[in-house]
Protein backbone atom coordinates (compact mmCIF):
# COMPACT_ATOMS: atom_id res chain seq x y z
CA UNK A 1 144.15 106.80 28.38
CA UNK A 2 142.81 106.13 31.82
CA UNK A 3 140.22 102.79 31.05
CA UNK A 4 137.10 102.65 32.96
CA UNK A 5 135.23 99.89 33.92
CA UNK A 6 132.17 98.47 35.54
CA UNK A 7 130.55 96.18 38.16
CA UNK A 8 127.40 95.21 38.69
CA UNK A 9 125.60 92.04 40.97
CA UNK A 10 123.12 90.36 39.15
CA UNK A 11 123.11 86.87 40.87
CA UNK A 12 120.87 87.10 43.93
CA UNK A 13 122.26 88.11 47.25
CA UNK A 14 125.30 85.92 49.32
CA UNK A 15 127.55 86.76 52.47
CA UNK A 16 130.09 89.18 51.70
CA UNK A 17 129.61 89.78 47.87
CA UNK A 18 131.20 93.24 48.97
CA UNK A 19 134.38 91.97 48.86
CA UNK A 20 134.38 91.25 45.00
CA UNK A 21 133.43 94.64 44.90
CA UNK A 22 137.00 95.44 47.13
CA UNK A 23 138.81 93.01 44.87
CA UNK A 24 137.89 95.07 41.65
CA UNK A 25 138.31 98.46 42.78
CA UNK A 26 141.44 97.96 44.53
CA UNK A 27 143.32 95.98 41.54
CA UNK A 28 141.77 98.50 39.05
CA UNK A 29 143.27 101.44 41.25
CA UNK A 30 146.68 99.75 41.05
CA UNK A 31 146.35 100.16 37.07
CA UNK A 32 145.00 103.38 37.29
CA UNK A 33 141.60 102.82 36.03
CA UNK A 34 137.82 104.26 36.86
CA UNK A 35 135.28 101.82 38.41
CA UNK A 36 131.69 102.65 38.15
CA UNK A 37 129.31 100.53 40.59
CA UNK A 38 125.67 99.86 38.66
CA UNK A 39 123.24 99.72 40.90
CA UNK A 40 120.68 96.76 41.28
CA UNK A 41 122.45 94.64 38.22
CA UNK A 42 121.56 96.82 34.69
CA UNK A 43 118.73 98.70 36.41
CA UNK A 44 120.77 101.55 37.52
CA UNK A 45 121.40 101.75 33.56
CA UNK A 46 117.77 100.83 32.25
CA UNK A 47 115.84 102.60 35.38
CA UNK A 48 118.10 105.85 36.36
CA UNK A 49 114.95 107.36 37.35
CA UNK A 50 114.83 105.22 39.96
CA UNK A 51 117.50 106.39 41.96
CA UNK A 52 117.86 109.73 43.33
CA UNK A 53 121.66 109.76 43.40
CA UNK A 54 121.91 108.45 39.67
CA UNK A 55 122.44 104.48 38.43
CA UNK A 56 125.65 104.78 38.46
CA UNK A 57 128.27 104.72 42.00
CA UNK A 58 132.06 105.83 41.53
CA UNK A 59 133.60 103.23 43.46
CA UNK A 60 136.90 104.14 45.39
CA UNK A 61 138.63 102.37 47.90
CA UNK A 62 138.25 104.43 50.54
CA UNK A 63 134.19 103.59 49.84
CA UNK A 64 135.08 100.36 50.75
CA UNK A 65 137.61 100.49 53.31
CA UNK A 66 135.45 98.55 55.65
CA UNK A 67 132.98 96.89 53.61
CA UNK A 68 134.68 93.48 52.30
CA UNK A 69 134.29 91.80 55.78
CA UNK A 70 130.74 92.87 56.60
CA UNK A 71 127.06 92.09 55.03
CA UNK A 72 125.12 93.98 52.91
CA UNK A 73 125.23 94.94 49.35
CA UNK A 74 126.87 98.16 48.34
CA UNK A 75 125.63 97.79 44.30
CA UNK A 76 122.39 95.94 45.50
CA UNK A 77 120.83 93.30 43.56
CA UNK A 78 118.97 92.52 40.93
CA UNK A 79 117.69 88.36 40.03
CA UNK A 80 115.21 88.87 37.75
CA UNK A 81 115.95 91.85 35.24
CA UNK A 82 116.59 90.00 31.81
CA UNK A 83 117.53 93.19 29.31
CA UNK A 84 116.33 90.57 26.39
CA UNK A 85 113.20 90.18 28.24
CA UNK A 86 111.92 93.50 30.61
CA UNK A 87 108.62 93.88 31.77
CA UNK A 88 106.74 97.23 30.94
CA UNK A 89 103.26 99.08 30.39
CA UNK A 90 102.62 99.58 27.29
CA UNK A 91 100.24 102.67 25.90
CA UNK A 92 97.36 100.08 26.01
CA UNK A 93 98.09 99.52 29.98
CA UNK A 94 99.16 95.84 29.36
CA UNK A 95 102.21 94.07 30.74
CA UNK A 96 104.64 93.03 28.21
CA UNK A 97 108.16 91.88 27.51
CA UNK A 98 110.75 94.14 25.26
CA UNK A 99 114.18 93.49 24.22
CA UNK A 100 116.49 96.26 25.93
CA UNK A 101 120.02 94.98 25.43
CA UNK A 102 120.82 97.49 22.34
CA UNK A 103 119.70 100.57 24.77
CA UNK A 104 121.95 98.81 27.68
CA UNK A 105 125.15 98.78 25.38
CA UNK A 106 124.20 101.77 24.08
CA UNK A 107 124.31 103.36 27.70
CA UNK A 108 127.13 101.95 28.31
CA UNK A 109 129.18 103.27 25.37
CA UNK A 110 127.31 107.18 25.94
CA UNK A 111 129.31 106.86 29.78
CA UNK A 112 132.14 105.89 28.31
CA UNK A 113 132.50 102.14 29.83
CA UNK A 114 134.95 100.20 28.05
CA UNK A 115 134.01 96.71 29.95
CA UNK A 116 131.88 95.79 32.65
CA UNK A 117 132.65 92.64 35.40
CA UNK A 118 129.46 90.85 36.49
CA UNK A 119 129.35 89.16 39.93
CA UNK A 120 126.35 86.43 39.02
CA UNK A 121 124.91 82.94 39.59
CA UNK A 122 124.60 80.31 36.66
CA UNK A 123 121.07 81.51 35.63
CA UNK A 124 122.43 84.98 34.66
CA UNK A 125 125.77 83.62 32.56
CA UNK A 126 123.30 83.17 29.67
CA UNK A 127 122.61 86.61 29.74
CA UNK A 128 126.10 87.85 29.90
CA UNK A 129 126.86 84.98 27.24
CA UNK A 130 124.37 87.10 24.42
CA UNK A 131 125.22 90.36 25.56
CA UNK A 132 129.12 89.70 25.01
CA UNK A 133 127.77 88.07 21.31
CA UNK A 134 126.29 91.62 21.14
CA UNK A 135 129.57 93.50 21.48
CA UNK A 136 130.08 94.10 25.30
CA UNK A 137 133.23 93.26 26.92
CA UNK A 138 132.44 91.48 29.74
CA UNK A 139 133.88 88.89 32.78
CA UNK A 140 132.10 86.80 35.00
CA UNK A 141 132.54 86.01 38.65
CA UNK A 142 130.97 83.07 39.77
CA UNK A 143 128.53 83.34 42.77
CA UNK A 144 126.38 80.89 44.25
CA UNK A 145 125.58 79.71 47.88
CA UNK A 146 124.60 76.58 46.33
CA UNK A 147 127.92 75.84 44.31
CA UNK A 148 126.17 74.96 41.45
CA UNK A 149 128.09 76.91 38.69
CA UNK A 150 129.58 75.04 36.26
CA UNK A 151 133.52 74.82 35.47
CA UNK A 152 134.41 76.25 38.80
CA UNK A 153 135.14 74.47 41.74
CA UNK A 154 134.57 76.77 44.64
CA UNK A 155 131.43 79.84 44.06
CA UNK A 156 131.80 82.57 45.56
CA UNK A 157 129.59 83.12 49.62
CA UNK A 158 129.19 78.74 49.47
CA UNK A 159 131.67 78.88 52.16
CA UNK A 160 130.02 80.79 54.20
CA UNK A 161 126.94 79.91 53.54
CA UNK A 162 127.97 76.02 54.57
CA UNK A 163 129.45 77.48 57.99
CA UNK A 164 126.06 78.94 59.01
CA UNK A 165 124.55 76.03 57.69
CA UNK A 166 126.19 73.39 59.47
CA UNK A 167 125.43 75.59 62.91
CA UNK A 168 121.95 75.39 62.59
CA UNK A 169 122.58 71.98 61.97
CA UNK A 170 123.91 71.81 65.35
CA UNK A 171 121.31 73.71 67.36
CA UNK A 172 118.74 71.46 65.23
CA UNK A 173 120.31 68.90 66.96
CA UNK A 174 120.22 70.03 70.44
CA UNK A 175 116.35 70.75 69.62
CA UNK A 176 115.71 67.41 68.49
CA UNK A 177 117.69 65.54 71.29
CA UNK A 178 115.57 68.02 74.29
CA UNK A 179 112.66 67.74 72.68
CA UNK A 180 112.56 63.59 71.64
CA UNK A 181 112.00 64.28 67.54
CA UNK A 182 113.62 63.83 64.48
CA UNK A 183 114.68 67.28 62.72
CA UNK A 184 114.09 67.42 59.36
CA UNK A 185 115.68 70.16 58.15
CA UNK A 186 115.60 71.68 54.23
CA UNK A 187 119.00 73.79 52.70
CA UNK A 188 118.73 75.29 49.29
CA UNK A 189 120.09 72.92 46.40
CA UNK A 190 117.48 73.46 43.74
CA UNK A 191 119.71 71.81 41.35
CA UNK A 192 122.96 70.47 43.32
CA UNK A 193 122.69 69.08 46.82
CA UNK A 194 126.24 70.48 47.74
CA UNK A 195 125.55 72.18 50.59
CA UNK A 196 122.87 69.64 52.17
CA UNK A 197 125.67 66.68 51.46
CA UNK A 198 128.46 68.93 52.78
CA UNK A 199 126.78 70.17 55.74
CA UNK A 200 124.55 67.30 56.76
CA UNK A 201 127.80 64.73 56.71
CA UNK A 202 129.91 67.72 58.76
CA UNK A 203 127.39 67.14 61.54
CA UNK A 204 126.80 63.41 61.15
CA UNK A 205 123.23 63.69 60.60
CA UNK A 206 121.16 60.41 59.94
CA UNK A 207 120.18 61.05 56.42
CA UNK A 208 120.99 63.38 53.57
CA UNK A 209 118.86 64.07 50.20
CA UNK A 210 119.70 65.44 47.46
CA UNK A 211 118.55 65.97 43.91
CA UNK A 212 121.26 63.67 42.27
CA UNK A 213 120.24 60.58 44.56
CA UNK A 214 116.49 59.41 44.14
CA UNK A 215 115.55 58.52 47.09
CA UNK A 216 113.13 56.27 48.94
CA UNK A 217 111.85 57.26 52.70
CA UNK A 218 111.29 53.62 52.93
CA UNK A 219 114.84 53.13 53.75
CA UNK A 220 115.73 56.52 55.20
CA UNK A 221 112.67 55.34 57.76
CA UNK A 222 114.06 52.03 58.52
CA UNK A 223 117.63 53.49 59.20
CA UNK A 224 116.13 55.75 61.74
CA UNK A 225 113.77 53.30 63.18
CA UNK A 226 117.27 50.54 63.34
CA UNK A 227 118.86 53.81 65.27
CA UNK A 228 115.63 54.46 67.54
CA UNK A 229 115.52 50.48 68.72
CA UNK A 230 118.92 51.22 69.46
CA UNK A 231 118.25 53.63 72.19
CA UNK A 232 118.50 56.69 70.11
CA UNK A 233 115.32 59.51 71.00
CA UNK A 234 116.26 61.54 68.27
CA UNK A 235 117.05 62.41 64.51
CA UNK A 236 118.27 64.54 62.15
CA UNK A 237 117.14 64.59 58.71
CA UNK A 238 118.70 67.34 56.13
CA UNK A 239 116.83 67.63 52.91
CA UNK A 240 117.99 69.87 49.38
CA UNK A 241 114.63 71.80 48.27
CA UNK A 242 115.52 69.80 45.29
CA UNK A 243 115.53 66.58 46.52
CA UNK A 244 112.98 63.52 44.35
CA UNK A 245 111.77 60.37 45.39
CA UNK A 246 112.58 57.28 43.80
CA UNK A 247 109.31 57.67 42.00
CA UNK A 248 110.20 60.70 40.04
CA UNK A 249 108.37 63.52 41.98
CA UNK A 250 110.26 66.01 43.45
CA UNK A 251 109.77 66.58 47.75
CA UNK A 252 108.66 69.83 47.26
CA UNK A 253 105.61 69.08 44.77
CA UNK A 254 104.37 66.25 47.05
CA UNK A 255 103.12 69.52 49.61
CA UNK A 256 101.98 71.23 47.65
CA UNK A 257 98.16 71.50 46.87
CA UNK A 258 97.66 73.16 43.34
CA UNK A 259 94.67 75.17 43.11
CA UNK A 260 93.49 78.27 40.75
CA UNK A 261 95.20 81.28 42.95
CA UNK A 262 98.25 81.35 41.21
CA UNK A 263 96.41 82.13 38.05
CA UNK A 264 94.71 85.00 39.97
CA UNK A 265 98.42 86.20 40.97
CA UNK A 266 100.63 89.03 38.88
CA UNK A 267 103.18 87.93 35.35
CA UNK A 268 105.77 87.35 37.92
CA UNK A 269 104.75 84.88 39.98
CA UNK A 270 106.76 81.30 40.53
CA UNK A 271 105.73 78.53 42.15
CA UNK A 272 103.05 75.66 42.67
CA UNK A 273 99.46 76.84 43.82
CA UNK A 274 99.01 76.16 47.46
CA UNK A 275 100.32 77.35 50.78
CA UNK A 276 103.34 78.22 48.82
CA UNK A 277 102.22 79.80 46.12
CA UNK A 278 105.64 82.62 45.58
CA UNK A 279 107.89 80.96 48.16
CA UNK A 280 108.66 77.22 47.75
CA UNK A 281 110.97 77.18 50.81
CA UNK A 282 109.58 74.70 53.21
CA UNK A 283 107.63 72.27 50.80
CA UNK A 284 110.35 69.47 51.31
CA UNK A 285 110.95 69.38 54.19
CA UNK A 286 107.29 69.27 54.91
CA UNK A 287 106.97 66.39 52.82
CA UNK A 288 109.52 64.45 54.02
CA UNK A 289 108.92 65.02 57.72
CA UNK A 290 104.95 64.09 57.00
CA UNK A 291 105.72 60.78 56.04
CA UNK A 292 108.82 59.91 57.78
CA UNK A 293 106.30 60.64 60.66
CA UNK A 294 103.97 57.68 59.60
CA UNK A 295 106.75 55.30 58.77
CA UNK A 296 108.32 56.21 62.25
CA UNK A 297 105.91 56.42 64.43
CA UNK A 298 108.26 59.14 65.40
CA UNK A 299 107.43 62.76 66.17
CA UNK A 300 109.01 65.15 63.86
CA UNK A 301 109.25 68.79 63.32
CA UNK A 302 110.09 70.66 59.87
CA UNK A 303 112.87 73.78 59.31
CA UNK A 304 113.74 75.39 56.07
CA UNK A 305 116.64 77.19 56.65
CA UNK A 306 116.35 79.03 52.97
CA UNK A 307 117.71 82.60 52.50
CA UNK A 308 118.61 82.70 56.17
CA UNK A 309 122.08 81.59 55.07
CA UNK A 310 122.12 83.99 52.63
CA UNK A 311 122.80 86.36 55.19
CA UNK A 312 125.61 88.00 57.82
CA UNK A 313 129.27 88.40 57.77
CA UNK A 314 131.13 85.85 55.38
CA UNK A 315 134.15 83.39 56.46
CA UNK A 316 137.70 83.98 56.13
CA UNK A 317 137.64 81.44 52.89
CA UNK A 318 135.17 83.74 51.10
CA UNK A 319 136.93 87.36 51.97
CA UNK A 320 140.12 85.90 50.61
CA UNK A 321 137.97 84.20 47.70
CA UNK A 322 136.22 87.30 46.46
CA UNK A 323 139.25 89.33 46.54
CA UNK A 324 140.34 87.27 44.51
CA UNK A 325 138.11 87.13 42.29
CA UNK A 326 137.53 90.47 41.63
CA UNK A 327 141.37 90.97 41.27
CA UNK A 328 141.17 88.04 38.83
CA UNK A 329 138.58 90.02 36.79
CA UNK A 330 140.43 92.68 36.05
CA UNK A 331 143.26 90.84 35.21
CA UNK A 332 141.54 89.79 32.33
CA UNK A 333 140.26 92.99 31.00
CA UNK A 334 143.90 93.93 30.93
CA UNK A 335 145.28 90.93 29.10
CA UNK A 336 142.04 91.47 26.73
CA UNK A 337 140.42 88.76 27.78
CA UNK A 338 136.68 89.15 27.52
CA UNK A 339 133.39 86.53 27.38
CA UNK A 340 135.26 84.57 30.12
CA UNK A 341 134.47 83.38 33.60
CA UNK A 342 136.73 83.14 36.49
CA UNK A 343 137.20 79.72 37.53
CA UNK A 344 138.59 78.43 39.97
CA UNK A 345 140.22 74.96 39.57
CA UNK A 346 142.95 74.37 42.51
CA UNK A 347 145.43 75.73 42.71
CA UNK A 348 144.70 78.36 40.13
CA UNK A 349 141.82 81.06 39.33
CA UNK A 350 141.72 80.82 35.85
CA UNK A 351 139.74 82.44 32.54
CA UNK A 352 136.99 79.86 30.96
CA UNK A 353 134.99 80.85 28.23
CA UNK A 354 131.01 81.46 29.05
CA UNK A 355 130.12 78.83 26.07
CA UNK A 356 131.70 76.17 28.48
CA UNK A 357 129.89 77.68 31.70
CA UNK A 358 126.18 78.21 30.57
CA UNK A 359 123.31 76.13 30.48
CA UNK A 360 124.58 73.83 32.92
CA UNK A 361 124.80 73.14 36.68
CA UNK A 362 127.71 71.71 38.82
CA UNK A 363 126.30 68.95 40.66
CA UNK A 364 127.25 65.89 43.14
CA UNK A 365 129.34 62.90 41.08
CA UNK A 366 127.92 59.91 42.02
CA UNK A 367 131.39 58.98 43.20
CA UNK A 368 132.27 62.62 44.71
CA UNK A 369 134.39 61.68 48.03
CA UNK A 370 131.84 63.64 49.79
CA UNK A 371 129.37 61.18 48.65
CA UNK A 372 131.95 58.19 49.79
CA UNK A 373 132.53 59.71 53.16
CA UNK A 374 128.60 60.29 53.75
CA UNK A 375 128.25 55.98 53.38
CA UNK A 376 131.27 55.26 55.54
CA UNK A 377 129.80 57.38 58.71
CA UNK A 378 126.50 55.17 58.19
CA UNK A 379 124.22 58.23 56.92
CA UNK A 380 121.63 57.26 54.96
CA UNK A 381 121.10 58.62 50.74
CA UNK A 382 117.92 57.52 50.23
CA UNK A 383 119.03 54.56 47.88
């Protein structure tokens, strides 16, 4: 009996996620399976109407002949569709949240889908984690651009997401030089600073902070001014949007000016009140470069690079890794092995159970040899 499978990307949007996609069809096709492509994570399932063409994308290698080593999405994307928790009008005309999971595995039995591969970040892994309790046979890619998934050592698009980064980092640099200020420059690392610590010590920037080091600009500020005295006219300053002082309160709440509007603003809106009500991106690395500027004397200018490196064609390290990966994934379906994650812990891609990846974050050890490296070129933690 010819088994049929899908795939769907539910963990926000990173370089080259097509080539996952590649990875699955082409090591299903060698077994002689079906893959079916749901559109926008489950939404292609719960919201068919939406889509002219149908929810649901037969996925054949010659669809994605080309599509491994470019941009783009082929499945889309979908962050924020919970099946426990969907948003709809009810009869009354009020938002509210209903439990949809029973209809999605329902669905997916009617079309005949004996186990579907999920390409998501560590937010979603809870959700896979109580549908598999539910009955669906499911395995989990990792993706992240932050590298914050727990269990594996490499996400899926960080790579290339750390290659863009550090060249910005770069032409920061040249900025700050021409124009006589110190660049202060914000990454995403909500949770993890791996790609700030990673990219700010590949271009020997001045200081680095991340969420796992407190920090205090105190001594970020008197490194820079020691560097200044020096003869230096410049700086470079990377920040994760995670980043917290020494006092507790994290960089991007110090900009932020809470007011009533967000209570004026739909169910689904994040954030603080302020400037940056939806979008946080920028808040740190406003803070920072505020005061760094009073305990400099120095002119600086603020940059949040945010979903920027999200975007374009990924690296060689992420084609071969999400080939991999999705090869990996079906692997598993055929040696039965469902509720799992593939891991990868060097030299290997193995199967972890989703109990050990959810409801956690990978971040920086305090003795990572990232972290050791960063001290012995002289840049400056925060502590």
């Amino acid at each position: 009996m010819t088994r049929h499978i899908a795939l769907n990307c539910g963990g926000g949007y990173v370089p080259g996620i097509n080539a996952v996609v590649s990875g699955v069809v082409l090591a299903a096709k060698e077994l002689g399976w079906e893959v079916a492509g749901i559109r926008d994570g489950f939404d292609g399932l719960l919201f068919p109407e939406r889509y002219r063409e149908g929810g649901l994308l037969e996925l054949f290698p010659q669809l994605l002949e080309y599509s491994s080593a470019t941009g783009g999405a082929i499945l889309g994307n979908a962050t924020r569709t919970d099946p426990f928790r969907v948003r709809q009008v009810n009869p009354e005309n009020m938002v509210e949240e209903v439990d949809r999971s029973g209809e999605l595995i329902a669905k997916l039995a009617a079309e005949k889908i004996d186990a579907v591969i999920s390409v998501v970040g560590p937010q979603a892994l809870s959700i896979l984690f109580r549908l598999h309790r539910q009955g669906l046979k499911t395995v989990c890619v990792p993706t992240s651009v932050e590298n914050d998934v727990a269990v594996t050592q490499l996400s899926f698009g960080f790579n290339s997401a750390l290659s863009f980064a550090v060249d910005m980092l770069d032409r920061v640099r040249q900025a700050a030089q021409a124009a006589r200020k110190i660049g202060v420059v914000e990454v995403l690392g909500e949770h993890a600073g791996w790609l700030a610590l990673q990219a700010g010590t590949a271009v020997c920037a001045d200081a680095v902070l991340i969420p796992e080091i407190p920090y205090d600009l105190q001594k970020v500020a008197a490194k820079l001014t020691e560097k200044l005295r020096a003869g230096r006219t410049s700086g470079l300053v990377v920040v994760a949007e995670g980043a917290r002082s020494r006092d507790g309160q994290q960089t991007a709440g110090a900009a932020a000016t809470p007011d009533s509007l967000k209570a004026s603003l739909s169910p689904g809106a994040t954030g603080e009140g302020g400037s940056h009500v939806i979008e946080s991106s920028g808040q740190a690395a406003q803070a920072v470069a505020l005061k760094l500027q009073r305990l400099t004397d120095q002119a600086t200018y603020p940059l949040a690079l945010g979903p920027l490196v999200k975007g374009g064609a990924p690296t060689a390290v992420d084609r071969q890794l999400g080939l991999a990966y999705g090869a990996a994934a079906v692997r598993a379906i055929h040696e039965n092995q469902t509720g799992v994650m593939v891991a990868f812990q060097p030299p290997d891609l193995k199967f972890v159970p989703l109990a050990d990846a959810i409801n956690k974050f990978r971040t920086v050890p305090a003795d990572s040899v990232f972290v050791q490296t960063a001290r012995s070129l002289g840049i400056a933690l925060g502590d």
